[in-house]
Protein backbone atom coordinates (compact mmCIF):
# COMPACT_ATOMS: atom_id res chain seq x y z
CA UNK A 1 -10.86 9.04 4.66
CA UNK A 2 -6.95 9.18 3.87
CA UNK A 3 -4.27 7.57 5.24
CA UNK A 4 -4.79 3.81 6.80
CA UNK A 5 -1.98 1.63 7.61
CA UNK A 6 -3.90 -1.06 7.32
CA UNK A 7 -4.77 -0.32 3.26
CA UNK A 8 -1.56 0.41 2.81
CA UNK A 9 -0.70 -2.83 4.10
CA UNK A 10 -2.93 -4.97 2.29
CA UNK A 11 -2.34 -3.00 -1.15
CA UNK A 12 1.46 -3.38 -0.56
CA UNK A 13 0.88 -7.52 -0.09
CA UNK A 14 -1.46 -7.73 -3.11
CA UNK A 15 0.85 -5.57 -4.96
CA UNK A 16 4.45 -7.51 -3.04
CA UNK A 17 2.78 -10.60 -4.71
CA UNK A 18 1.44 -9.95 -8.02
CA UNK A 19 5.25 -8.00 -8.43
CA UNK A 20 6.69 -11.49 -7.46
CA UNK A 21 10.07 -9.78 -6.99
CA UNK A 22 11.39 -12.89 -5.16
CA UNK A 23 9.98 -15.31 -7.52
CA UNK A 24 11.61 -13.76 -9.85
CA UNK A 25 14.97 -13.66 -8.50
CA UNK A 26 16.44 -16.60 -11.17
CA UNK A 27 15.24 -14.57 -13.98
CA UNK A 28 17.45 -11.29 -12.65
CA UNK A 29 20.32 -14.08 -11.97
CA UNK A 30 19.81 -15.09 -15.40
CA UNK A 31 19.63 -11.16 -17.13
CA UNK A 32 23.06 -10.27 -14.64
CA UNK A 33 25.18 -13.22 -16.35
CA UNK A 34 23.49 -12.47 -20.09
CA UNK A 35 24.36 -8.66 -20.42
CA UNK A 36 26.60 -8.19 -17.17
CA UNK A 37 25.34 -5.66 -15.26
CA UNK A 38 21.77 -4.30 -13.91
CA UNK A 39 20.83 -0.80 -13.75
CA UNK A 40 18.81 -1.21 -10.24
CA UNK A 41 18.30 2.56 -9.86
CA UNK A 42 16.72 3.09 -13.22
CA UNK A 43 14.62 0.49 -13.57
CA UNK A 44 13.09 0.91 -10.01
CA UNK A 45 12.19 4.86 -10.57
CA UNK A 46 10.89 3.66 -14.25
CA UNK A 47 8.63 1.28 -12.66
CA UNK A 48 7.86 3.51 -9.51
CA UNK A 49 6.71 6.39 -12.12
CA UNK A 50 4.58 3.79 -14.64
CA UNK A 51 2.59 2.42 -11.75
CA UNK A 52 2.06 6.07 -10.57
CA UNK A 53 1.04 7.54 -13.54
CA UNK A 54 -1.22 4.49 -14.36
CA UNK A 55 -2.86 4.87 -11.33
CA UNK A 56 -4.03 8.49 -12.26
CA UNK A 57 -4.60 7.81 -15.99
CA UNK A 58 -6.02 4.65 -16.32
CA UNK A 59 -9.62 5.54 -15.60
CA UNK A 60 -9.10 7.98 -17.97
CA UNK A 61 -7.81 5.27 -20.53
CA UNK A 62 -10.94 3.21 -19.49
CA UNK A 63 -12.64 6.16 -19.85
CA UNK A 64 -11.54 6.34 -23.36
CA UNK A 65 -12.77 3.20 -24.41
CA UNK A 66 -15.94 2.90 -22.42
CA UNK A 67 -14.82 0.43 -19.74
CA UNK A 68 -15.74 1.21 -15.99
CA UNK A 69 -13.27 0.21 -13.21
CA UNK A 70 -15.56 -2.71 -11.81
CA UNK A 71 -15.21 -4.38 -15.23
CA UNK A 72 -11.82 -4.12 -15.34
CA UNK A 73 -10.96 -5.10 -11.81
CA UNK A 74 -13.17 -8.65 -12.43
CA UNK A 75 -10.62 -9.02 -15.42
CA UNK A 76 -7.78 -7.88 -13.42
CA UNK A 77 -9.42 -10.30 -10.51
CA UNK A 78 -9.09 -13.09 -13.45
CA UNK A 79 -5.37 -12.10 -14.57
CA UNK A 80 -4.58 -12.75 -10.75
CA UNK A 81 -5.85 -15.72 -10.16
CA UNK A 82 -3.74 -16.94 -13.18
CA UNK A 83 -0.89 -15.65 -12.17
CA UNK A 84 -1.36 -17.16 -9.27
CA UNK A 85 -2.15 -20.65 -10.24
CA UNK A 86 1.44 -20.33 -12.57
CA UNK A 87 2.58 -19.80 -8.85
CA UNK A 88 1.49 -22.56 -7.16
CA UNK A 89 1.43 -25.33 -9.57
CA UNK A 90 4.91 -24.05 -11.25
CA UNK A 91 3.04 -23.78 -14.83
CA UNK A 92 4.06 -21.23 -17.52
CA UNK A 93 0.68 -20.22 -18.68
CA UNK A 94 1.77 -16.66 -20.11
CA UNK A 95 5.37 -17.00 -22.83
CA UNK A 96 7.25 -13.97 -22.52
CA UNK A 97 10.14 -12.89 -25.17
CA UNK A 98 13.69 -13.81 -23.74
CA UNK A 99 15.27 -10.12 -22.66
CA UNK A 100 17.93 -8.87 -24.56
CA UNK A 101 19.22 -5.97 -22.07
CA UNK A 102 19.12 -5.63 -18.47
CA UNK A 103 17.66 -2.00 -18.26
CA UNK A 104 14.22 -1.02 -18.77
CA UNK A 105 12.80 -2.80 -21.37
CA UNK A 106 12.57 -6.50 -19.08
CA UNK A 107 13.03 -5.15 -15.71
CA UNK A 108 11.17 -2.25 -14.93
CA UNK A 109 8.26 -3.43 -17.76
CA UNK A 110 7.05 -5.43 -17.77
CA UNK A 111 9.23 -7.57 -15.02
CA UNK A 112 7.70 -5.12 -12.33
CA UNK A 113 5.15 -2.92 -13.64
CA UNK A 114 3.83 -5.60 -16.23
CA UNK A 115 0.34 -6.00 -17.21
CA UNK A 116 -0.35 -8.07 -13.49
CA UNK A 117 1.04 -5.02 -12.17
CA UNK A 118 -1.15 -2.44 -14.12
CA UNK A 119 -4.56 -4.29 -13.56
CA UNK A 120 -3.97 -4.72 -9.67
CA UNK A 121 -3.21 -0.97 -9.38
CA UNK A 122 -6.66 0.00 -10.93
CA UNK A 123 -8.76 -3.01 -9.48
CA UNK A 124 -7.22 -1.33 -6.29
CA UNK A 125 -8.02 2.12 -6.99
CA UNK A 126 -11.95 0.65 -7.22
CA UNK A 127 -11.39 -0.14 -2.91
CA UNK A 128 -8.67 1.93 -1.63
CA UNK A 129 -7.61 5.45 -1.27
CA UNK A 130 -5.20 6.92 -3.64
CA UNK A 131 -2.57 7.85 -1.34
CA UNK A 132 -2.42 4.41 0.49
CA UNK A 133 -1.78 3.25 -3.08
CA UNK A 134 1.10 4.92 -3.85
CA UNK A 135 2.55 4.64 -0.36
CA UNK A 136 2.25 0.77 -0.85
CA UNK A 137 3.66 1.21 -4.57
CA UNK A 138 6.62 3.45 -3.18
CA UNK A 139 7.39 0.79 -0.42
CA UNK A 140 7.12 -2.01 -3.07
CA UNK A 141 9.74 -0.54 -5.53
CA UNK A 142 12.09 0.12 -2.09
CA UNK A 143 12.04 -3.83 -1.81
CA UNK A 144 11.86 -4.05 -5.66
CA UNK A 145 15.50 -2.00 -5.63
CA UNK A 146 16.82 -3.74 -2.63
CA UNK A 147 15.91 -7.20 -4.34
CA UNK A 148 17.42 -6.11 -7.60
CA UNK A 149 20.76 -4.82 -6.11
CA UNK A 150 21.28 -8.09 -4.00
CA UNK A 151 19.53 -10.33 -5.93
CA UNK A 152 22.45 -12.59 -6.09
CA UNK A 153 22.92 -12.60 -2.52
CA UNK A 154 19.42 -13.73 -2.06
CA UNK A 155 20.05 -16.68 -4.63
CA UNK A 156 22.38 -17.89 -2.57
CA UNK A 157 20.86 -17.43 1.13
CA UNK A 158 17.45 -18.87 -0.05
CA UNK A 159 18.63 -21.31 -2.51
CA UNK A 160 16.40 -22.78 -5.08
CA UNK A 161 13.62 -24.58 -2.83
CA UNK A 162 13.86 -21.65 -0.80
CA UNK A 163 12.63 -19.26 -3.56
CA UNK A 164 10.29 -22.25 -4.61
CA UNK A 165 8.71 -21.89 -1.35
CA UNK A 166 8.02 -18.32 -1.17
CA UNK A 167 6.92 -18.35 -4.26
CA UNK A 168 4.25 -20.84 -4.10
CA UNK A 169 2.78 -19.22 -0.36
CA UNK A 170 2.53 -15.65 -1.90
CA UNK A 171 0.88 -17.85 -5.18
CA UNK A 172 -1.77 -19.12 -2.52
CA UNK A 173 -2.12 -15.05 -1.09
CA UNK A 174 -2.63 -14.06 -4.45
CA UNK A 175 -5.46 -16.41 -5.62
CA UNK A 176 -7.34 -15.49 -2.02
CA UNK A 177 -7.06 -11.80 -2.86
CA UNK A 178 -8.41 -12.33 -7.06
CA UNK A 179 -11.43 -14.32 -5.49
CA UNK A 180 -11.91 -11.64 -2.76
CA UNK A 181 -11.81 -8.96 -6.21
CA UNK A 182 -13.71 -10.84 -7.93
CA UNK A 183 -16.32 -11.34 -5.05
CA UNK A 184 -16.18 -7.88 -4.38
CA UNK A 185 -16.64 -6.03 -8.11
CA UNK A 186 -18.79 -8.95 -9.69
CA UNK A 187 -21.78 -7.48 -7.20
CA UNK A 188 -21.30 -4.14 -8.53
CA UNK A 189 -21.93 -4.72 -12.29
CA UNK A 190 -25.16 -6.26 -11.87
CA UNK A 191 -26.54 -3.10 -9.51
């Protein structure tokens, strides 16, 4: 089995919302004013090429320290649902150090291909085909870029509540898809 649009589709939403790109919108409006300008282009293909590699090497890593990818995707599955319930009821469970530059460093890691980012990939890799996987990754860091480059644009389109909104619905997406993960790998440990 290769290509499937529709496993392409649901990787890209699982990945679209654990990425939170929108959501995160007033922290990119917040790094533009703080160092001036954001390198969109860079921190997109860093991002694009960390979720790639990880994709290929992280079994390997897991490997490495004697972790199998069912284990990791119920602790990815757990990581979601967090993330998700930061979305929906506005909490801050995880502190993050303010950013000091716009380039890399907070943007393309771990803004986009942060530790959320990293799990989902592999608990993915445990369902879906590889190259559905990094079509949905590819398409994610087009909107990633897009969102990045017009971020400010956005701001002012959606406004606040607007970006509220989103951000809560894709918050109730994501904690459907950790208990589906969850549901799914939790069987496989005990076989």
């Amino acid at each position: 089995m290769g290509f499937d649009i529709k496993e392409i589709f649901t990787a890209g939403m699982i990945l679209f919302a654990v990425i939170d790109i929108i959501g995160s919108i007033p922290i990119i409006v917040d790094l533009r004013k703080k160092v001036g300008h954001i390198q969109s282009e860079k921190a997109s293909v860093v991002a694009a090429i960390l979720m790639i590699v990880f994709l290929f090497v992280g079994d390997e890593i897991l490997n490495l320290i004697g972790i199998d990818v069912n284990s990791f995707a119920v602790a990815g599955s757990f990581i979601l649902f967090f993330l998700a319930i930061e979305m929906i009821l506005g909490v801050q469970l995880y502190k993050d150090d303010a950013p000091e530059t716009a380039a890399i460093v907070p943007l393309a890691f771990p803004l986009v291909a942060g530790a959320g980012t990293m799990t989902s990939i592999l608990s993915l890799r445990a369902e879906y085909q590889t190259i559905n996987i990094i079509i949905a990754i590819l398409i994610n860091i087009m909107i990633v870029y897009l969102v990045l480059k017009s971020s400010g644009k956005i701001e002012r389109v959606l406004g606040k509540q607007g970006i509220n909104v989103i951000r809560k619905i894709f918050g109730v997406v994501l904690l459907a898809i950790a208990v589906k993960l969850f549901a799914a790998n939790i069987q496989n440990l005990f076989k």
